[in-house]
Protein backbone atom coordinates (compact mmCIF):
# COMPACT_ATOMS: atom_id res chain seq x y z
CA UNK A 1 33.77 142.97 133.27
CA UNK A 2 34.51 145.59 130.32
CA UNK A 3 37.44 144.72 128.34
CA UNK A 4 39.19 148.55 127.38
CA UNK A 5 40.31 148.82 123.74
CA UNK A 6 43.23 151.54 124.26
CA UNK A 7 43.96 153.26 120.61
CA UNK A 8 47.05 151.75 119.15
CA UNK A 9 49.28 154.32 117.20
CA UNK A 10 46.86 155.08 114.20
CA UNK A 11 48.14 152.39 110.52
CA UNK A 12 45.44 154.80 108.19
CA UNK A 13 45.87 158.21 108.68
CA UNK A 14 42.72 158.58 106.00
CA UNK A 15 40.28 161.47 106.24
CA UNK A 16 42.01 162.70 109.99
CA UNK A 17 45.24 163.65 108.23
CA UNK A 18 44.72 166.24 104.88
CA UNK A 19 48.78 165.07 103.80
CA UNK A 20 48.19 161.25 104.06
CA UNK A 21 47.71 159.27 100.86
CA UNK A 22 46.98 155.59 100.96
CA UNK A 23 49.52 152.99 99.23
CA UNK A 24 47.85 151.83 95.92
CA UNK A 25 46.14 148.37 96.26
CA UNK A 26 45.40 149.07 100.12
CA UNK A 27 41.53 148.97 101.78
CA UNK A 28 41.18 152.17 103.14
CA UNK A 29 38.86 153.13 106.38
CA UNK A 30 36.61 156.12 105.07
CA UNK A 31 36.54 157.86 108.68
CA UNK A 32 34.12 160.49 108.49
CA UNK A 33 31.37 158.32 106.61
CA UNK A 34 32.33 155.30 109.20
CA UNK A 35 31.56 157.91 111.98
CA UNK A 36 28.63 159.05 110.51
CA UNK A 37 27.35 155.99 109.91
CA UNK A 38 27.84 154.31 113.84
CA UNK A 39 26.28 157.92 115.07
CA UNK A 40 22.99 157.65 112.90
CA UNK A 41 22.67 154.17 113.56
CA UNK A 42 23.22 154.50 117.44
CA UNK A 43 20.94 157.63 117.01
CA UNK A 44 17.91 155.41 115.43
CA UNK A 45 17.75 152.64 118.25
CA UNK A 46 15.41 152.88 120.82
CA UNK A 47 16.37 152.07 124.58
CA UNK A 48 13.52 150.56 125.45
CA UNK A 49 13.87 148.02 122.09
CA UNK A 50 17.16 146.77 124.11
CA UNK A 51 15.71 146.49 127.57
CA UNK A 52 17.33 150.01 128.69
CA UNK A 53 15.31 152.80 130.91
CA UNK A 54 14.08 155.77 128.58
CA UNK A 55 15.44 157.79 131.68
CA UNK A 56 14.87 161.28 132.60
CA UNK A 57 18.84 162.49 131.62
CA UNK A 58 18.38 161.85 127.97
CA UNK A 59 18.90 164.95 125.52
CA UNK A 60 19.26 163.09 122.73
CA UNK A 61 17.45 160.42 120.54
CA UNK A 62 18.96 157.07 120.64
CA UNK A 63 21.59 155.36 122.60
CA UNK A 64 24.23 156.91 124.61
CA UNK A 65 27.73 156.14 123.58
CA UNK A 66 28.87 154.39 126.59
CA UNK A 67 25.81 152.45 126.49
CA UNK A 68 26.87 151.03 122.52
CA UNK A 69 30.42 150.41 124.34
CA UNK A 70 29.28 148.53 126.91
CA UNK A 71 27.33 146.20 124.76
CA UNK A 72 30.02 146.08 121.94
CA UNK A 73 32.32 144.92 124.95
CA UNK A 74 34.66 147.89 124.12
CA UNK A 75 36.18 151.00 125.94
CA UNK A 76 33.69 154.40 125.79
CA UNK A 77 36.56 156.14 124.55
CA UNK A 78 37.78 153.85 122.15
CA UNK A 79 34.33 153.83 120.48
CA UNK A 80 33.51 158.10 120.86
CA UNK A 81 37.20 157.89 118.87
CA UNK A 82 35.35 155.96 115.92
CA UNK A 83 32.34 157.75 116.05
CA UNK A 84 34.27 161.06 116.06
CA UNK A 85 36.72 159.61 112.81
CA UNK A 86 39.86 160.18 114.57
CA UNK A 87 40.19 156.55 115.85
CA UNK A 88 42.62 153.78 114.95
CA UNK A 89 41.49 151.33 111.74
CA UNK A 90 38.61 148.72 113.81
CA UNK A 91 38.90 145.21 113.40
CA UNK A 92 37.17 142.81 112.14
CA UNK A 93 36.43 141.20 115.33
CA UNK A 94 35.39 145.07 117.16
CA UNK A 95 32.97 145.35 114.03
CA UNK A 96 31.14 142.30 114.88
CA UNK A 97 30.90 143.56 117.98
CA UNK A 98 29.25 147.34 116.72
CA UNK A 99 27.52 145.41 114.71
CA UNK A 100 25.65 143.40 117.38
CA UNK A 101 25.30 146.17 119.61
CA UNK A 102 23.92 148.73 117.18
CA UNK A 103 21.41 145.54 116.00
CA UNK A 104 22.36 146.27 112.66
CA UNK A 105 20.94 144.59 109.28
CA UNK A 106 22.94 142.41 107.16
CA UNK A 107 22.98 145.04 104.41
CA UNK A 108 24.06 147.62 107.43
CA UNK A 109 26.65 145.00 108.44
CA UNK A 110 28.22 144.98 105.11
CA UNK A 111 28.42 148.42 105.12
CA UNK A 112 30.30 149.07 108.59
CA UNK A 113 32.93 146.78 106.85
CA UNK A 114 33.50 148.71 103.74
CA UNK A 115 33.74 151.98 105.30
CA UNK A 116 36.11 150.01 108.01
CA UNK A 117 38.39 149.11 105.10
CA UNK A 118 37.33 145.37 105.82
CA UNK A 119 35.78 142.50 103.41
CA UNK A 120 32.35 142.12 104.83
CA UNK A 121 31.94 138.64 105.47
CA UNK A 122 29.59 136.41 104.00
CA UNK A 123 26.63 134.16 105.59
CA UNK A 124 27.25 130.07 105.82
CA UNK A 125 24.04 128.78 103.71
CA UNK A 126 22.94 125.62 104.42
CA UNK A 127 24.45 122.58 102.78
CA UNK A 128 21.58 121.74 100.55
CA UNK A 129 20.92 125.32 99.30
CA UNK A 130 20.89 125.90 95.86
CA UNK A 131 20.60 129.44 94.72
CA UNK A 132 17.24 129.80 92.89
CA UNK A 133 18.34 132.61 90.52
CA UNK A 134 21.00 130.55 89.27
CA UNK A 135 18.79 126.98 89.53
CA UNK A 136 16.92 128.67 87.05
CA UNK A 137 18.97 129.73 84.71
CA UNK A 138 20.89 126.83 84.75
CA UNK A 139 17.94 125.27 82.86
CA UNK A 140 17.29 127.25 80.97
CA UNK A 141 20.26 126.81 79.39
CA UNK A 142 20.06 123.28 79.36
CA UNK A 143 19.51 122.85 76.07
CA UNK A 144 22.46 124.27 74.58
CA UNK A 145 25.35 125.02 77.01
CA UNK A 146 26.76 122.97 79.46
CA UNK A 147 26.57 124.27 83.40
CA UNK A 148 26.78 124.39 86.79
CA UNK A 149 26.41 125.48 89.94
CA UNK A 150 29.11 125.99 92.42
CA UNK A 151 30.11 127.30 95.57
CA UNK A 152 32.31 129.49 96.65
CA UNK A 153 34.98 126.66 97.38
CA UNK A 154 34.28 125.26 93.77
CA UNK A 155 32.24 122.39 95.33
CA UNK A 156 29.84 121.55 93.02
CA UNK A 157 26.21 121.67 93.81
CA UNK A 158 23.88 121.33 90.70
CA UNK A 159 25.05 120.44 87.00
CA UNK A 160 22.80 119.89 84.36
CA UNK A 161 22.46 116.93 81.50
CA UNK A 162 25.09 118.40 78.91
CA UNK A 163 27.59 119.07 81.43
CA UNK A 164 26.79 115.84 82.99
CA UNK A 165 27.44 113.86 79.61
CA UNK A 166 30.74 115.79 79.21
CA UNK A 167 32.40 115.65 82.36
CA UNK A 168 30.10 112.85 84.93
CA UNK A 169 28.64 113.48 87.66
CA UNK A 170 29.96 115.11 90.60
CA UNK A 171 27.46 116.93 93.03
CA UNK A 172 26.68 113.83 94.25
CA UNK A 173 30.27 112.40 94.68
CA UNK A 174 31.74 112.67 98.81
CA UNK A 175 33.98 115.04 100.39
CA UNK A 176 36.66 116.79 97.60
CA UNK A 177 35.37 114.43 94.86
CA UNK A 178 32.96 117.15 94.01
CA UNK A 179 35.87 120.04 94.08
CA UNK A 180 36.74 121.19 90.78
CA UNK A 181 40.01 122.84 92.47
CA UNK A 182 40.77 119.85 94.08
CA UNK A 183 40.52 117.78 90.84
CA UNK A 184 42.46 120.53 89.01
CA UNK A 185 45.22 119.96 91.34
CA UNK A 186 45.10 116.19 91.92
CA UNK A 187 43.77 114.99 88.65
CA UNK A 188 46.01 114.44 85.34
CA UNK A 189 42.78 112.93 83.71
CA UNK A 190 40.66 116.24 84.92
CA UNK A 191 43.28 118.11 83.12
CA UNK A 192 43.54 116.15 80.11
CA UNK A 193 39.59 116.61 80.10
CA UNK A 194 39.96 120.49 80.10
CA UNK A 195 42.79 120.81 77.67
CA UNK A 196 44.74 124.16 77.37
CA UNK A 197 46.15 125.79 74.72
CA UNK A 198 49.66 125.69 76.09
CA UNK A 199 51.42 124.95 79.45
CA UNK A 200 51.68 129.06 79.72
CA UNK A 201 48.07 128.67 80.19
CA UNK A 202 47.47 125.74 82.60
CA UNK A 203 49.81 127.58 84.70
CA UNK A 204 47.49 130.92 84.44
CA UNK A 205 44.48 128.38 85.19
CA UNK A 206 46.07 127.06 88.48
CA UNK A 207 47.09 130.46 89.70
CA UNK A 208 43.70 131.98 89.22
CA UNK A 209 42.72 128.75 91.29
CA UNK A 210 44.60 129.52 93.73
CA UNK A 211 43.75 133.07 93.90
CA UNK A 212 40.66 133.06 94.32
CA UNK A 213 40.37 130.11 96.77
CA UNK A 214 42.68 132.58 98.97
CA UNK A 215 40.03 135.48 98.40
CA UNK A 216 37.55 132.97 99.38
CA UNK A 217 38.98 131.92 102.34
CA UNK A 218 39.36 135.55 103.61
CA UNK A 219 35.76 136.40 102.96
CA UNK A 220 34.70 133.27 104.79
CA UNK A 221 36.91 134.18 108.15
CA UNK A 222 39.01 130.93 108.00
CA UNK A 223 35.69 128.56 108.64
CA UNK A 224 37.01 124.91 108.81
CA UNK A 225 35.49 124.12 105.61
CA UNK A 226 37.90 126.40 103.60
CA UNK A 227 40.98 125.89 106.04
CA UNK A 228 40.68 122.04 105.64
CA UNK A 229 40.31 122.44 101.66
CA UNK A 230 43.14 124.54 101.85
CA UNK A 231 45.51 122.23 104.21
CA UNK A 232 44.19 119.06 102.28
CA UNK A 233 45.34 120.55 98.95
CA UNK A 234 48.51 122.06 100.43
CA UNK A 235 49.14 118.17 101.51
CA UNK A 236 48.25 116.83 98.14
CA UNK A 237 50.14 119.22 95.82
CA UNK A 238 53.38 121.00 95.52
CA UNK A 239 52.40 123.15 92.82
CA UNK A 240 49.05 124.08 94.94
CA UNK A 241 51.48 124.55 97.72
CA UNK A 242 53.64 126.45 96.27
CA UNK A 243 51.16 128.87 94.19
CA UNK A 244 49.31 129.43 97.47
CA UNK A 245 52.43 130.69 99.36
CA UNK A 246 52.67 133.36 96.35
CA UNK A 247 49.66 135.21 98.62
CA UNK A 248 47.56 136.01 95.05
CA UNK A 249 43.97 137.11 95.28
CA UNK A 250 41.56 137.69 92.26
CA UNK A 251 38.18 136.98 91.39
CA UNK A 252 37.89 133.45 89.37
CA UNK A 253 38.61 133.83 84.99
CA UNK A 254 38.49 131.12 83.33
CA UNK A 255 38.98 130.77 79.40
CA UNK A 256 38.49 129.57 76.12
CA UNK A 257 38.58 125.09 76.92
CA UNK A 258 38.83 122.67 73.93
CA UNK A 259 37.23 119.61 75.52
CA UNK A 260 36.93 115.92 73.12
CA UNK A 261 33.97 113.88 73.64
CA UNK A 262 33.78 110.21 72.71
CA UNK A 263 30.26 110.91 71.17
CA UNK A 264 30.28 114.02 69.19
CA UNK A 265 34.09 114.60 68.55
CA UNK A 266 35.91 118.19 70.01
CA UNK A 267 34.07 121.46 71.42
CA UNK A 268 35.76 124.66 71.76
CA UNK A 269 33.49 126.00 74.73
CA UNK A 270 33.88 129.60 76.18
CA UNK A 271 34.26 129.74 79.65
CA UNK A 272 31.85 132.67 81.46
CA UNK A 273 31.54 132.65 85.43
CA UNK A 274 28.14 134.52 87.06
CA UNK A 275 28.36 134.91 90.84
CA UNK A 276 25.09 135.26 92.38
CA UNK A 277 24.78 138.70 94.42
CA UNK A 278 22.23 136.76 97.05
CA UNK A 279 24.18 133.95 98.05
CA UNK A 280 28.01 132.37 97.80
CA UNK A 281 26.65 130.15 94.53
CA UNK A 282 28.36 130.83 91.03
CA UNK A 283 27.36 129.25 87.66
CA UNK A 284 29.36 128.49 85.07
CA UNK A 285 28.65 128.16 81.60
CA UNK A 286 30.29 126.60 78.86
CA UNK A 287 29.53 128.64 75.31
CA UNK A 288 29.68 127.37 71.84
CA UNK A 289 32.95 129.39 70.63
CA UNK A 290 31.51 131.37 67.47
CA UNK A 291 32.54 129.98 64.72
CA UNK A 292 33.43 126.33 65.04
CA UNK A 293 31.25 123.20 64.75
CA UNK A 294 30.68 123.25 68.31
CA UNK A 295 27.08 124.87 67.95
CA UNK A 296 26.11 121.75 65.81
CA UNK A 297 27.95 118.92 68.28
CA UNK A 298 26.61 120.21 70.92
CA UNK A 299 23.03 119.81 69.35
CA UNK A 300 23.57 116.77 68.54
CA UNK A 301 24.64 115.66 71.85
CA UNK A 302 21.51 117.44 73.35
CA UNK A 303 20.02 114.48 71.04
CA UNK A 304 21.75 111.85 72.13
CA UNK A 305 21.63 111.98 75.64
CA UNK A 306 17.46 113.00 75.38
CA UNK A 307 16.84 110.10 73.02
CA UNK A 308 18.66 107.92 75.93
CA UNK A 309 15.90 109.17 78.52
């Protein structure tokens, strides 16, 4: 049986409404390109692609509106609404449904939820995938800055030998052993390792932590990976607990990190994050801060740690 959507009273007033201005900071539904977009794309599928009679009554190309309804599992009149930009702001869960109907691509997806005022939200990758943009640059590099590879979560996937002879290894270690939030949060050693300038700082460090794990968790729907990170941490640490009821959302910083090796001495490393635009991975790369001796430790370490192969 259908299920009817009926129009709740409308939250965005957006294009419908000449007077309305959004509040600053909110996601705004851009109705007219929203209902452009549904039309064109219900207007480029084929009925016979989806099993449908061509039928005699059709004056138009495409689908009919009820017939993207019915599919989508949504009221014809709810749906004409959106296509016609005078309907209430969609939800994530009725854009997943338009999105199936309307067979749309994942680019296409992502689309319908920016113009819905939505995050779009990202693809699981399998658990052994390892981005090979990043992969590759993260040897190149090898030879002179310390990286990784990361997920979204901060789990780490990939390091290579100068981060390893830093900081260990920890893509292969089990469960949160290989989160670098999780160590931040759980770990005085970890922290001692990655020494700040000042406790104003650390404190900066966590809540960018925090922040964008809670970014992260949005984009990813609330998939048990992230909600058991989340309720494991929450468990584990007040201050993580306490930070994470704050409700903060940014994009991971990270800065300047003084960290003391028992081989070469201290390195004053630039911190520099590069999320990949094809998958979920990140890297991160440790830079020689111009300068300071760190250029010349790190080369040496690079020697140490070959001559050891």
């Amino acid at each position: 049986m259908k299920r009817h959507l009926d129009a709740a009273p409308d939250p965005i007033a957006g294009a419908a409404d000449p007077g309305w201005r959004p509040t600053p900071g909110t996601q705004v539904t851009d109705r007219i390109q929203l209902g452009d977009f549904l039309r064109r794309r219900r207007e480029a599928l084929r009925p016979e692609d989806l099993g449908l009679a061509p039928g005699p009554r059709r004056r138009t190309p495409g689908l009919r509106r009820d017939e993207v309804a019915a599919m989508a599992n949504m009221s014809t009149a709810y749906y004409e609404s959106l296509e016609q930009a005078r309907g209430p702001q969609p939800s994530v869960a009725i854009l997943a449904s338009i999105a199936t109907a309307l067979r749309l691509t994942p680019d296409e997806r992502h689309h319908l939820y920016l113009l819905a005022g939505h995050a779009p939200p990202t693809a699981a990758e399998p658990p052994d995938y390892l981005d090979p943009g990043l992969a590759y640059t993260l040897d190149a590099v090898a030879a002179t800055t310390p990286a990784l590879i990361s997920d979204d979560l901060s789990n780490v996937l990939a390091q290579n030998p100068l981060n390893v002879a830093l900081f260990g290894t920890f893509a292969d270690r089990p469960g949160h052993e290989r989160n670098l939030t999780w160590h931040w949060f759980t770990s005085a050693h970890w922290r001692s390792v990655l020494r700040s300038a000042s406790p104003r700082e650390e404190e900066a460090t966590s809540l960018l932590y925090v922040a964008d794990l809670r970014a992260t968790v949005t984009q990813r729907g609330h998939d048990p990976a992230a909600a058991t990170l989340v309720a494991d941490l929450r468990e584990a640490s007040a201050e993580f607990a306490g930070m994470w009821d704050q409700h903060r959302v940014s994009t991971l910083r990270c800065s300047t990190k003084s960290v003391f090796s028992e081989q070469v001495g201290r390195l004053d490393l630039d911190c520099v994050i590069l999320a990949s635009p094809l998958s979920r991975q990140r890297l991160l790369l440790l830079q020689p801060v111009p300068d300071t001796k760190t250029v010349d430790r790190l080369s040496r370490l690079q020697l140490l740690i070959g001559g050891g192969r």
